[in-house]
Every structure is written in C-alpha cells, then in structure tokens.
Protein backbone atom coordinates (compact mmCIF):
# COMPACT_ATOMS: atom_id res chain seq x y z
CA UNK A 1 150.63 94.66 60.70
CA UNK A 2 149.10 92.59 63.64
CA UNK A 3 146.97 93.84 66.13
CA UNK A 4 149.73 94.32 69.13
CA UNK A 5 152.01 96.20 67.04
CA UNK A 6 148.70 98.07 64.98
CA UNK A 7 147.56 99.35 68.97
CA UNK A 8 151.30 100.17 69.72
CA UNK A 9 151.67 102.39 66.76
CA UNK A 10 147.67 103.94 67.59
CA UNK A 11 148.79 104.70 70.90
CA UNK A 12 151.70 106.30 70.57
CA UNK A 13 150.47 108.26 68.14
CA UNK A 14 147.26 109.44 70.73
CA UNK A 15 150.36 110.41 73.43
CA UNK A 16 151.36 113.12 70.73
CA UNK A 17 148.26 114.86 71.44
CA UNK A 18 146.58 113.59 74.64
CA UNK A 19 148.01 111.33 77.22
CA UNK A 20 145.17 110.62 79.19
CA UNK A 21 142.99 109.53 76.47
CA UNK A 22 146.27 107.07 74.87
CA UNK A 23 146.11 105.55 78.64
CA UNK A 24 142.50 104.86 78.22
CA UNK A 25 142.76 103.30 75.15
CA UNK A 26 145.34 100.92 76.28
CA UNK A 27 143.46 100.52 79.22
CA UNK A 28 140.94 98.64 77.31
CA UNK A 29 143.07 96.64 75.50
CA UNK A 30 145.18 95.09 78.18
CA UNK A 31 144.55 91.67 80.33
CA UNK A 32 143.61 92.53 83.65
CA UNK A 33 145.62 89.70 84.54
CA UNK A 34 148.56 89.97 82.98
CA UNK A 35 152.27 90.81 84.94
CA UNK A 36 152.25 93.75 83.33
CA UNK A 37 149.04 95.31 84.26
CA UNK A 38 150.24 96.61 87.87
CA UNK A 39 153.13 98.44 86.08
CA UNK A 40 149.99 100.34 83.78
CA UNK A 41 148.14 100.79 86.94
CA UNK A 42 151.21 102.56 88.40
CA UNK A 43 151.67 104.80 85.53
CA UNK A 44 147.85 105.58 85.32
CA UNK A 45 148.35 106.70 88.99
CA UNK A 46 150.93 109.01 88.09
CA UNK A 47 149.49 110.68 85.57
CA UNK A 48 146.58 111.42 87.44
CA UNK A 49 148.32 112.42 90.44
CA UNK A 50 150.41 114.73 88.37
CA UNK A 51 147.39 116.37 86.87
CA UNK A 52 145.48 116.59 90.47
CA UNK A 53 148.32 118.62 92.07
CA UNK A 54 148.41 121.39 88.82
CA UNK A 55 144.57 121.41 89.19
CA UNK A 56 145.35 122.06 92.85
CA UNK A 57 147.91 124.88 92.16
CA UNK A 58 150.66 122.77 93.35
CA UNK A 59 152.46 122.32 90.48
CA UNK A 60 153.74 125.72 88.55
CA UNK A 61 153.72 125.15 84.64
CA UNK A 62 156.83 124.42 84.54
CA UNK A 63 156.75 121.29 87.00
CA UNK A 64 153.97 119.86 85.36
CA UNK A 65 155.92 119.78 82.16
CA UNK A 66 158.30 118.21 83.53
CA UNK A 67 156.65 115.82 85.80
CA UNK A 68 154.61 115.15 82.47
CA UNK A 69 157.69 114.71 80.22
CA UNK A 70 158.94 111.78 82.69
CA UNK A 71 155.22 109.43 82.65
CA UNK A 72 154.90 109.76 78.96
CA UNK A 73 158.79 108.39 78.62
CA UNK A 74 157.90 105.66 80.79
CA UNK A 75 154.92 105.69 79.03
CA UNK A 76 156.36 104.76 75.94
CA UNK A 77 158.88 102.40 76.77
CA UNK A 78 156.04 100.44 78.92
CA UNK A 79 154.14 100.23 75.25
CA UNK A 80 157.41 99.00 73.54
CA UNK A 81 158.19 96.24 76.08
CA UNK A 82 154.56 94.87 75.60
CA UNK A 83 153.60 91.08 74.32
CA UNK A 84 151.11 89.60 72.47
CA UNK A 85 149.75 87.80 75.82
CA UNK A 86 149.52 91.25 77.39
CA UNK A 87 146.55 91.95 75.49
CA UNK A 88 142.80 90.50 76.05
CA UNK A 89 141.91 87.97 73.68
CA UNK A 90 138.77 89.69 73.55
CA UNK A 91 140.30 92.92 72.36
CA UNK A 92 141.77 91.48 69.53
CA UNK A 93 138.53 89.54 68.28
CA UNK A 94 137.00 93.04 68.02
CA UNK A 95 139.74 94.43 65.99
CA UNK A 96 139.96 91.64 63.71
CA UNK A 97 137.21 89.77 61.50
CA UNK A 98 137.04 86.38 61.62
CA UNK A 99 134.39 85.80 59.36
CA UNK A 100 134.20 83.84 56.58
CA UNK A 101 133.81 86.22 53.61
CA UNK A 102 133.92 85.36 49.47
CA UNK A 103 134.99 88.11 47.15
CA UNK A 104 133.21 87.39 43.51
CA UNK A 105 134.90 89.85 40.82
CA UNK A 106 133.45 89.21 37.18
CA UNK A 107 137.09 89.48 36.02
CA UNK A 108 140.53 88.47 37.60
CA UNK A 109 141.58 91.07 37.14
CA UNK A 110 139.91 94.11 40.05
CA UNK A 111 140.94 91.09 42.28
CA UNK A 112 144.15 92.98 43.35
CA UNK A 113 142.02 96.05 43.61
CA UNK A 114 139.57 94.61 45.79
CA UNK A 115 142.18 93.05 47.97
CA UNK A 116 142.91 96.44 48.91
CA UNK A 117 139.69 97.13 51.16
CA UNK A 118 140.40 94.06 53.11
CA UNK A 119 144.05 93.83 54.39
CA UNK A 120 145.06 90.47 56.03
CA UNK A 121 146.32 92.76 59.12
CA UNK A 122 141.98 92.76 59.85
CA UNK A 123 140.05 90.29 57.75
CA UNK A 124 141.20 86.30 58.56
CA UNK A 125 138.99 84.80 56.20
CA UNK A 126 138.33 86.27 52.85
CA UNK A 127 139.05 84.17 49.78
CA UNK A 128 138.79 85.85 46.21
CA UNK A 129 136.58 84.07 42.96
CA UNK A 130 137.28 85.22 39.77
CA UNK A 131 134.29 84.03 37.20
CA UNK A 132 136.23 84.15 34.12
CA UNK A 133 138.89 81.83 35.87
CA UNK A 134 138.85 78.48 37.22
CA UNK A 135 140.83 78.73 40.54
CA UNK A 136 141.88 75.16 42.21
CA UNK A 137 140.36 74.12 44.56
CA UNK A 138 137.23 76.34 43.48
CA UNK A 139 135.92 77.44 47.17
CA UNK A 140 132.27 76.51 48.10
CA UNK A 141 130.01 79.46 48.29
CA UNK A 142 127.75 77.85 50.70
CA UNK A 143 131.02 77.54 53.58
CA UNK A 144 130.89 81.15 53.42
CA UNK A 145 128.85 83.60 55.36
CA UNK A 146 129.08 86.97 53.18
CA UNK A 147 129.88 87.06 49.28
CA UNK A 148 130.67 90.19 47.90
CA UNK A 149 129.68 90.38 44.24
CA UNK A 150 131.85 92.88 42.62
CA UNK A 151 129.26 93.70 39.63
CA UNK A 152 132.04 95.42 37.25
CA UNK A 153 131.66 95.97 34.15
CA UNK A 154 128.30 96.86 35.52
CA UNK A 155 126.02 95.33 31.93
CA UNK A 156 128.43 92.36 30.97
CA UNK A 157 125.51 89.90 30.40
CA UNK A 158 123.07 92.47 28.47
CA UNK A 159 121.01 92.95 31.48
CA UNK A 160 120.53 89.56 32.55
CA UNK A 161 123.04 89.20 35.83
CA UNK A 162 123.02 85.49 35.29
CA UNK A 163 125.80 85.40 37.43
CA UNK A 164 124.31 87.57 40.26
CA UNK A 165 121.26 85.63 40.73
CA UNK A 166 123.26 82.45 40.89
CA UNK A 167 124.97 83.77 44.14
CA UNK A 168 121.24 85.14 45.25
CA UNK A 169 119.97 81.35 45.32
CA UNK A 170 122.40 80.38 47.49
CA UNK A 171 120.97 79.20 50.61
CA UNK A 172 123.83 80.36 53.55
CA UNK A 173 125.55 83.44 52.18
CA UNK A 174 124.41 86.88 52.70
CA UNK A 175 125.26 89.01 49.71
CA UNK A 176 126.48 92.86 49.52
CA UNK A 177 126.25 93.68 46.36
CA UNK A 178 129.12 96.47 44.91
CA UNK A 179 128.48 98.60 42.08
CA UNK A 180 125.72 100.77 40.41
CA UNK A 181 122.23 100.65 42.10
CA UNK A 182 120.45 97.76 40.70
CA UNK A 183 116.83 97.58 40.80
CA UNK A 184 116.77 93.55 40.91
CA UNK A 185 118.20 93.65 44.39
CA UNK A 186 114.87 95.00 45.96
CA UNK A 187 113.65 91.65 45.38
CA UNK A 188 115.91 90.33 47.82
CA UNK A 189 114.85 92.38 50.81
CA UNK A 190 116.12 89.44 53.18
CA UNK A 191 119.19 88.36 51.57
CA UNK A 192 121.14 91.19 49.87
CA UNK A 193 122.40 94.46 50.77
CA UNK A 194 124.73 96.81 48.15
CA UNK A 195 126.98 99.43 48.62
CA UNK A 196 127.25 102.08 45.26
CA UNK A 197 130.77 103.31 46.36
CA UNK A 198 133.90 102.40 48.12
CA UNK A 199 133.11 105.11 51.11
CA UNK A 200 129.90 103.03 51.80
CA UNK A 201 131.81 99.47 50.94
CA UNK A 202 133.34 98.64 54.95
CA UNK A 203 129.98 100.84 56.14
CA UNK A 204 127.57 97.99 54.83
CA UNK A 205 129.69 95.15 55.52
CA UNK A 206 129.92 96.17 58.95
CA UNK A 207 126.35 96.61 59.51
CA UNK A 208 125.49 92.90 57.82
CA UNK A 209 128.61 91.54 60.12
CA UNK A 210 126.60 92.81 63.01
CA UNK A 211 123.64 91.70 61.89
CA UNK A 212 124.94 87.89 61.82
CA UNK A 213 126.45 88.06 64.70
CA UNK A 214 122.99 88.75 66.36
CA UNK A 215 120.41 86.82 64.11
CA UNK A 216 123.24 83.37 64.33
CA UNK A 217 123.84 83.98 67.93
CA UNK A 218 122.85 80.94 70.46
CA UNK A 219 122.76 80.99 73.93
C-alpha cells in the first residue's frame, strides 16, 4: 500500500471516532498549494462552525447530528477524490524510509521472516544477504548505511561470530545487531546497537535512523 492510499485508509478510519482530529491529520499531510486545498479549508470551516453554534446553544442535538452527518460525507468523498500530487512531498519522506539498509540472516532461510518487519509500502531500500548463499550480484556492504545482522542460530560458529565481526570492521555501516544479548557488542560502543526482540526491532532502528540523519547532516 502507498502512502496516499495508506493516509486515506488512516483517515477514514480516525472520522469513525473523531472528526476533528481526522481533519488535522490530513491537514498536515496536504500541499498548501494544491487545487484542492481551498475545498479542505472549506470543509475545516464547516466543521468548526458547526461545532461553535452547538457550543453556543444554537444547535439542538439533533441539528448537530445532522449538520455533522453532511461534513463528514463530504468529508469522505473529498478523501476519495484525492491525488498523489495533493500531498506534500515532505509528508511522504516522513512516512517512508529511504535509507539504504542491508538485512544479513546467517541462513536463507528467516529471509522471508525478516522481510516481514520491513514492508516495501515503508522501507525503499532494504536488500536481503543470506551467508550460506551466494546471491548475484552480491551487494556491497559499504553502499549501505545500516546492516542488520540477524544472529540466528544464536552459537553457529562455537562462539566465535566470525561472521559478526566481519560486518563490525566495516568502515560506513552502522550495525543493529538482532538476537540474544551478546557481550562482544559492548566493544563497539560507537558502531553497533542490538535489539533482543522483535517489539524493540523498529524501536532501535528508528533511533539509529535518527541518529544518521543528524550526525551525516550538512548545512
């Protein structure tokens, strides 16, 4: 799912419970400059208006219902007629990741399960190494700004994580290591990070994504 149709789907589902907050939203997503803007102005407007008068006493309960009822069907068919220029570029670069990311598995086989956690919909530039297979081309490490080691099985190499320290002598990537804490990493202070668990898997990667984005930035 791409990002117009993703926020399409997010608001609608926000108008089931609050309309004010599912204009909000989709007041942050939308170009300022677009045609369409003026027609989510209007409707913003309206809402407000609507909900100014029943604060007022103007409006009995049943008025605002039905005064309601009308915005949030224009509502909706104003999010359905909405394009992909409608939105700000800059809205979409925040919902999607654009960085370059390797995904090392120790076997071929979690690859499918680790494609799971990073859906194409959000993540433009993950590519997936297998060590027990030769993949062609065989992606450079060093073109990559995060590799994820996937350290399952967790003792494969009798303790040695020969493979592991390869991928910590890299010079560009950042690693985030993925499996059972490993006392090794504390050696790397400055160029790994782990998460222990799938909840904590998009937590860390996040937080070294931000990082980068700071420590590379140039003005």
């Amino acid at each position: 799912m791409d990002t117009l149709n993703r926020l399409k789907r997010d608001i609608k589902r926000l108008v089931a419970s609050n309309l004010g907050n599912a204009l909000k939203k989709l007041g942050q997503a939308l170009d300022e400059s677009g045609d369409n803007y003026n027609t989510f102005i209007s409707l913003q407007a309206e809402f407000n208006r609507v909900k100014q008068q029943s604060i007022s006493g103007g409006l009995t309960p049943t008025e605002e219902s039905t005064y309601l009822s009308r915005v949030v069907n224009r509502f909706l068919d104003f999010v359905d007629s909405l394009e992909g220029e409608d939105i700000r570029p800059a809205f979409q670069l925040q919902e999607e990741i654009y960085d370059r990311i390797l995904v090392v598995c120790k076997e071929a086989q979690r690859v499918p399960y680790l494609q799971r956690f990073f859906p194409e919909a959000f993540f433009k530039g993950v590519a997936y190494l297998p060590s027990d297979e030769e993949p062609e081309p065989e992606p450079d490490p060093e073109s990559f700004d995060i590799v994820i080691f996937d350290n399952h099985p967790h003792d494969s190499d009798n303790g040695e994580h020969a493979l592991l320290k390869d991928y910590l002598s890299l010079g560009k990537p950042r690693l985030l290591y993925f499996g059972q804490t490993l006392p090794l990493l504390y050696n790397y202070p400055e160029k790994a990070y782990f998460a222990n668990s799938i909840f904590s898997l998009h937590a860390r990667l996040e937080e070294m994504l931000t990082f980068l984005k700071y420590y590379n930035y140039e003005d």
